[in-house]
N, C-alpha and C. Protein backbone atom coordinates (compact mmCIF):
# COMPACT_ATOMS: atom_id res chain seq x y z
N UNK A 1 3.91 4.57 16.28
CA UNK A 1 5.08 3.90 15.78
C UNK A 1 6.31 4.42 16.51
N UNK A 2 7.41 3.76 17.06
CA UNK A 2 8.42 3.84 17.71
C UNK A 2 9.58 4.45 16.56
N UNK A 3 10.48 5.01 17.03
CA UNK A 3 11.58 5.52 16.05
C UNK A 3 12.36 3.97 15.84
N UNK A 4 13.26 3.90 14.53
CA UNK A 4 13.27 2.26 14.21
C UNK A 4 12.77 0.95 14.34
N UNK A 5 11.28 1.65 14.40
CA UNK A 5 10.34 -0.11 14.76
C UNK A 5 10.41 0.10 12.43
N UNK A 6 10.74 1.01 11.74
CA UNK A 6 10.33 0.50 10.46
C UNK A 6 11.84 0.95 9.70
N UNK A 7 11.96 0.60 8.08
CA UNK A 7 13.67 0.69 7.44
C UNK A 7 13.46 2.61 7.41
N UNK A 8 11.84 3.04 7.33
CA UNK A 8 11.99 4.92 6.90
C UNK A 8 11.97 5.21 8.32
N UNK A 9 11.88 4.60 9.32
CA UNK A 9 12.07 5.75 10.50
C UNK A 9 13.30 5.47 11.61
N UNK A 10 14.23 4.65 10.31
CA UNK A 10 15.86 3.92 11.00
C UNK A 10 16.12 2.53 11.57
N UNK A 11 15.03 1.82 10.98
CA UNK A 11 15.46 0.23 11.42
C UNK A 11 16.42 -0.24 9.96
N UNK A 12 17.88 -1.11 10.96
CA UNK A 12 18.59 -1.35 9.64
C UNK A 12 17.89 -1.93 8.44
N UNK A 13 18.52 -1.77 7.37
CA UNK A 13 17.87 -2.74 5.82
C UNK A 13 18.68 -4.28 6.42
N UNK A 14 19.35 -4.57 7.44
CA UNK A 14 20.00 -6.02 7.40
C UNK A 14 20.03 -6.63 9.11
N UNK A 15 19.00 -7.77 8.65
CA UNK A 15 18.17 -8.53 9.85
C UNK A 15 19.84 -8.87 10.78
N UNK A 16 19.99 -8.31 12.03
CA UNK A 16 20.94 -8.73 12.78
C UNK A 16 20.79 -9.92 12.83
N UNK A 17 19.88 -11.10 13.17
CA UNK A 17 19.75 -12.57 13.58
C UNK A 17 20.20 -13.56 12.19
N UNK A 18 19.58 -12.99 11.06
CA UNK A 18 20.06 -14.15 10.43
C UNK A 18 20.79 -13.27 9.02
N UNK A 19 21.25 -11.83 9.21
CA UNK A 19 22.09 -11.37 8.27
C UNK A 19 21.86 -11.43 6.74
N UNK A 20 20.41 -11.27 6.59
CA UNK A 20 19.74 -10.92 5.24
C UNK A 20 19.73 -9.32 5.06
N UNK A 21 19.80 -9.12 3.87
CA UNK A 21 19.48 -7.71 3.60
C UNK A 21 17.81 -7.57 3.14
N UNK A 22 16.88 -6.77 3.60
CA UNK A 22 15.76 -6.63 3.40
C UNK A 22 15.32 -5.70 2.54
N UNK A 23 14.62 -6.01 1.74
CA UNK A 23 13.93 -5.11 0.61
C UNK A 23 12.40 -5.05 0.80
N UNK A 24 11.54 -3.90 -0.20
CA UNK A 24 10.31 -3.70 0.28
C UNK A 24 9.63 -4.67 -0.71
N UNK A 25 8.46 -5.17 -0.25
CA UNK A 25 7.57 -6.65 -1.13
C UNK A 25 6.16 -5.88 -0.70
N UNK A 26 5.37 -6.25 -1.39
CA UNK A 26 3.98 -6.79 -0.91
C UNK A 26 4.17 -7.84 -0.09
N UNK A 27 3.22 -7.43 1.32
CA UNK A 27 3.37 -8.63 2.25
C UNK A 27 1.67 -8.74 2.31
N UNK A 28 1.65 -9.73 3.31
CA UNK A 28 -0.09 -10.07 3.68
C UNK A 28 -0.24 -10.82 5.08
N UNK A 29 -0.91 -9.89 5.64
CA UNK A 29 -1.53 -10.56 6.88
C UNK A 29 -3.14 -10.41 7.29
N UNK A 30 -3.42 -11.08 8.20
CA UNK A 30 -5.13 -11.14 8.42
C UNK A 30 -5.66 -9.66 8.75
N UNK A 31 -4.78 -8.70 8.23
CA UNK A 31 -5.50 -6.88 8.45
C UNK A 31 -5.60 -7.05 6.98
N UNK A 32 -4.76 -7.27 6.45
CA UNK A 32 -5.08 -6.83 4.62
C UNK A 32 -3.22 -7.03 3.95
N UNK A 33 -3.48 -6.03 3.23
CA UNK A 33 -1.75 -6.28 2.49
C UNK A 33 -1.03 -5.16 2.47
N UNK A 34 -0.56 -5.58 2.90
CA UNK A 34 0.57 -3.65 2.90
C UNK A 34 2.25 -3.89 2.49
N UNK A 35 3.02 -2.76 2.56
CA UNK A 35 4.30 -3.05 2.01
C UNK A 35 5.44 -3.47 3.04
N UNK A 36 6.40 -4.35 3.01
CA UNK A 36 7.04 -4.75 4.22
C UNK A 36 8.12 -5.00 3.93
N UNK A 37 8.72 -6.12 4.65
CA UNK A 37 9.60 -6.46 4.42
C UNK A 37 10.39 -7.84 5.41
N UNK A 38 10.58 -8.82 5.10
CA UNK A 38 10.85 -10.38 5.36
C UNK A 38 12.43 -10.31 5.42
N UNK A 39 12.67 -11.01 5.91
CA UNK A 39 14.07 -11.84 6.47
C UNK A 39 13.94 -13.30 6.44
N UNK A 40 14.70 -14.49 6.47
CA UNK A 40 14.96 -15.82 6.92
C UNK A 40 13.80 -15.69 8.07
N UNK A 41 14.32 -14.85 9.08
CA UNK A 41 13.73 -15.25 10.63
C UNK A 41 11.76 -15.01 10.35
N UNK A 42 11.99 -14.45 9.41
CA UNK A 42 9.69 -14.27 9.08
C UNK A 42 9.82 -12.52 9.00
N UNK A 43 8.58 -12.18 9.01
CA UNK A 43 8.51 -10.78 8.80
C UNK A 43 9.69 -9.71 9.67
N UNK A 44 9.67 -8.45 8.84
CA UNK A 44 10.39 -8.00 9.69
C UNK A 44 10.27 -6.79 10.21
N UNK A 45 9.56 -6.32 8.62
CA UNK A 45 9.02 -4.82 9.00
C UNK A 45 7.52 -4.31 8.29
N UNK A 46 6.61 -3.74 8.83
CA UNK A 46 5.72 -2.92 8.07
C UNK A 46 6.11 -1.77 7.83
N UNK A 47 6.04 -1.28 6.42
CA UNK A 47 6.62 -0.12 6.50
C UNK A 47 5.05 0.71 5.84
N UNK A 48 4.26 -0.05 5.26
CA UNK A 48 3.35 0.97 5.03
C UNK A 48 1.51 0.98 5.78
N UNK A 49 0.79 1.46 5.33
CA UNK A 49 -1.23 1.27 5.86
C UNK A 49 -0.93 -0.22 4.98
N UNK A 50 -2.82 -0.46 6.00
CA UNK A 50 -3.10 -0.92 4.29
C UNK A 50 -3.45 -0.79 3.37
N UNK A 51 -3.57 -1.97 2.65
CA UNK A 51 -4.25 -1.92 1.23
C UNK A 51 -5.15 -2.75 1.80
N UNK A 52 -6.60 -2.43 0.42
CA UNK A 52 -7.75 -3.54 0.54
C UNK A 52 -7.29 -4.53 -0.30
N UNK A 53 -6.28 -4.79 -1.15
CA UNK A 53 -5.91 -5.48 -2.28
C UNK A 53 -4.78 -5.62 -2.73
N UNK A 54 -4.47 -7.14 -3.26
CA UNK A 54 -2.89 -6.84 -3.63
C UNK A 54 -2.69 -6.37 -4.76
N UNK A 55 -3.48 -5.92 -5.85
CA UNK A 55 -3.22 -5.11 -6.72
C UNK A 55 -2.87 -3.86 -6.38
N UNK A 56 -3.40 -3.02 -5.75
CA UNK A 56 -3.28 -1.79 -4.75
C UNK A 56 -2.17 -1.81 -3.95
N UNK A 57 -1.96 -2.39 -3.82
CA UNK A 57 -0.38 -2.45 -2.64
C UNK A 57 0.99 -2.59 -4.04
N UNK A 58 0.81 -3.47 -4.76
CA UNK A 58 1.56 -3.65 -5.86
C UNK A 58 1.81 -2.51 -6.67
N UNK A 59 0.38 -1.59 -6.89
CA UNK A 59 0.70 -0.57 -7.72
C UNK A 59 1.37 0.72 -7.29
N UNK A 60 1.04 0.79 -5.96
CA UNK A 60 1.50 1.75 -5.31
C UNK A 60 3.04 1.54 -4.75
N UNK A 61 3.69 0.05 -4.73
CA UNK A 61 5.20 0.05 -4.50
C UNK A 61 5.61 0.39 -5.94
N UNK A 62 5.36 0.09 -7.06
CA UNK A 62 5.80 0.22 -8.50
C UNK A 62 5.54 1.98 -8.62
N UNK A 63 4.67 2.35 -8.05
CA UNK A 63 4.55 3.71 -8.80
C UNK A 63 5.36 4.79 -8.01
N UNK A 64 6.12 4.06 -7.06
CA UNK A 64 6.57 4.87 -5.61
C UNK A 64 5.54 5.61 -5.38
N UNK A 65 4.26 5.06 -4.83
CA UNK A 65 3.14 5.77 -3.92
C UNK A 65 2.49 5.40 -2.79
N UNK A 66 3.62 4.99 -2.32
CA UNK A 66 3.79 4.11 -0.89
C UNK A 66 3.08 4.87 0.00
N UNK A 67 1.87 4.89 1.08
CA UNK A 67 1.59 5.35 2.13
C UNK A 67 2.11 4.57 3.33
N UNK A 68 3.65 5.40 3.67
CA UNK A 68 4.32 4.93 4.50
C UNK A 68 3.59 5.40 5.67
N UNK A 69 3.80 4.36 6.96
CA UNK A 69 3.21 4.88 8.53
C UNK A 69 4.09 6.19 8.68
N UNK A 70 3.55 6.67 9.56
CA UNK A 70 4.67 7.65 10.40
C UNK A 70 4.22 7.64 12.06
């Protein structure tokens, strides 16, 4: 992972292109579901692994037990 490719290792919380502020969600792509974060312009950031499940990804943003990348 690159220094600001994610919002914990200094990418802004606010998409320069279309000037959204970004928050962390359950996202989902064809690896599995992990925690991220969307803009207008489509995804914007992964900020965590995955999960096998979106219950698991859900419980772990609610419980702050995020396995953020590094």
């Amino acid at each position: 992972m690159l220094p600001g490719e994610t919002i914990h290792s200094g990418a802004s919380r606010t998409c320069t292109t279309c000037n959204i502020t970004v928050v962390e969600q359950v996202c989902y792509s064809a690896a599995g579901y992990y925690i991220g974060t969307t803009c207008n312009c489509g995804p914007y950031s992964r900020e965590s692994h995955y999960y096998r499940t979106q219950e698991a990804a859900q419980a772990a943003l609610l419980n702050n037990q995020v396995n953020y990348r590094s």
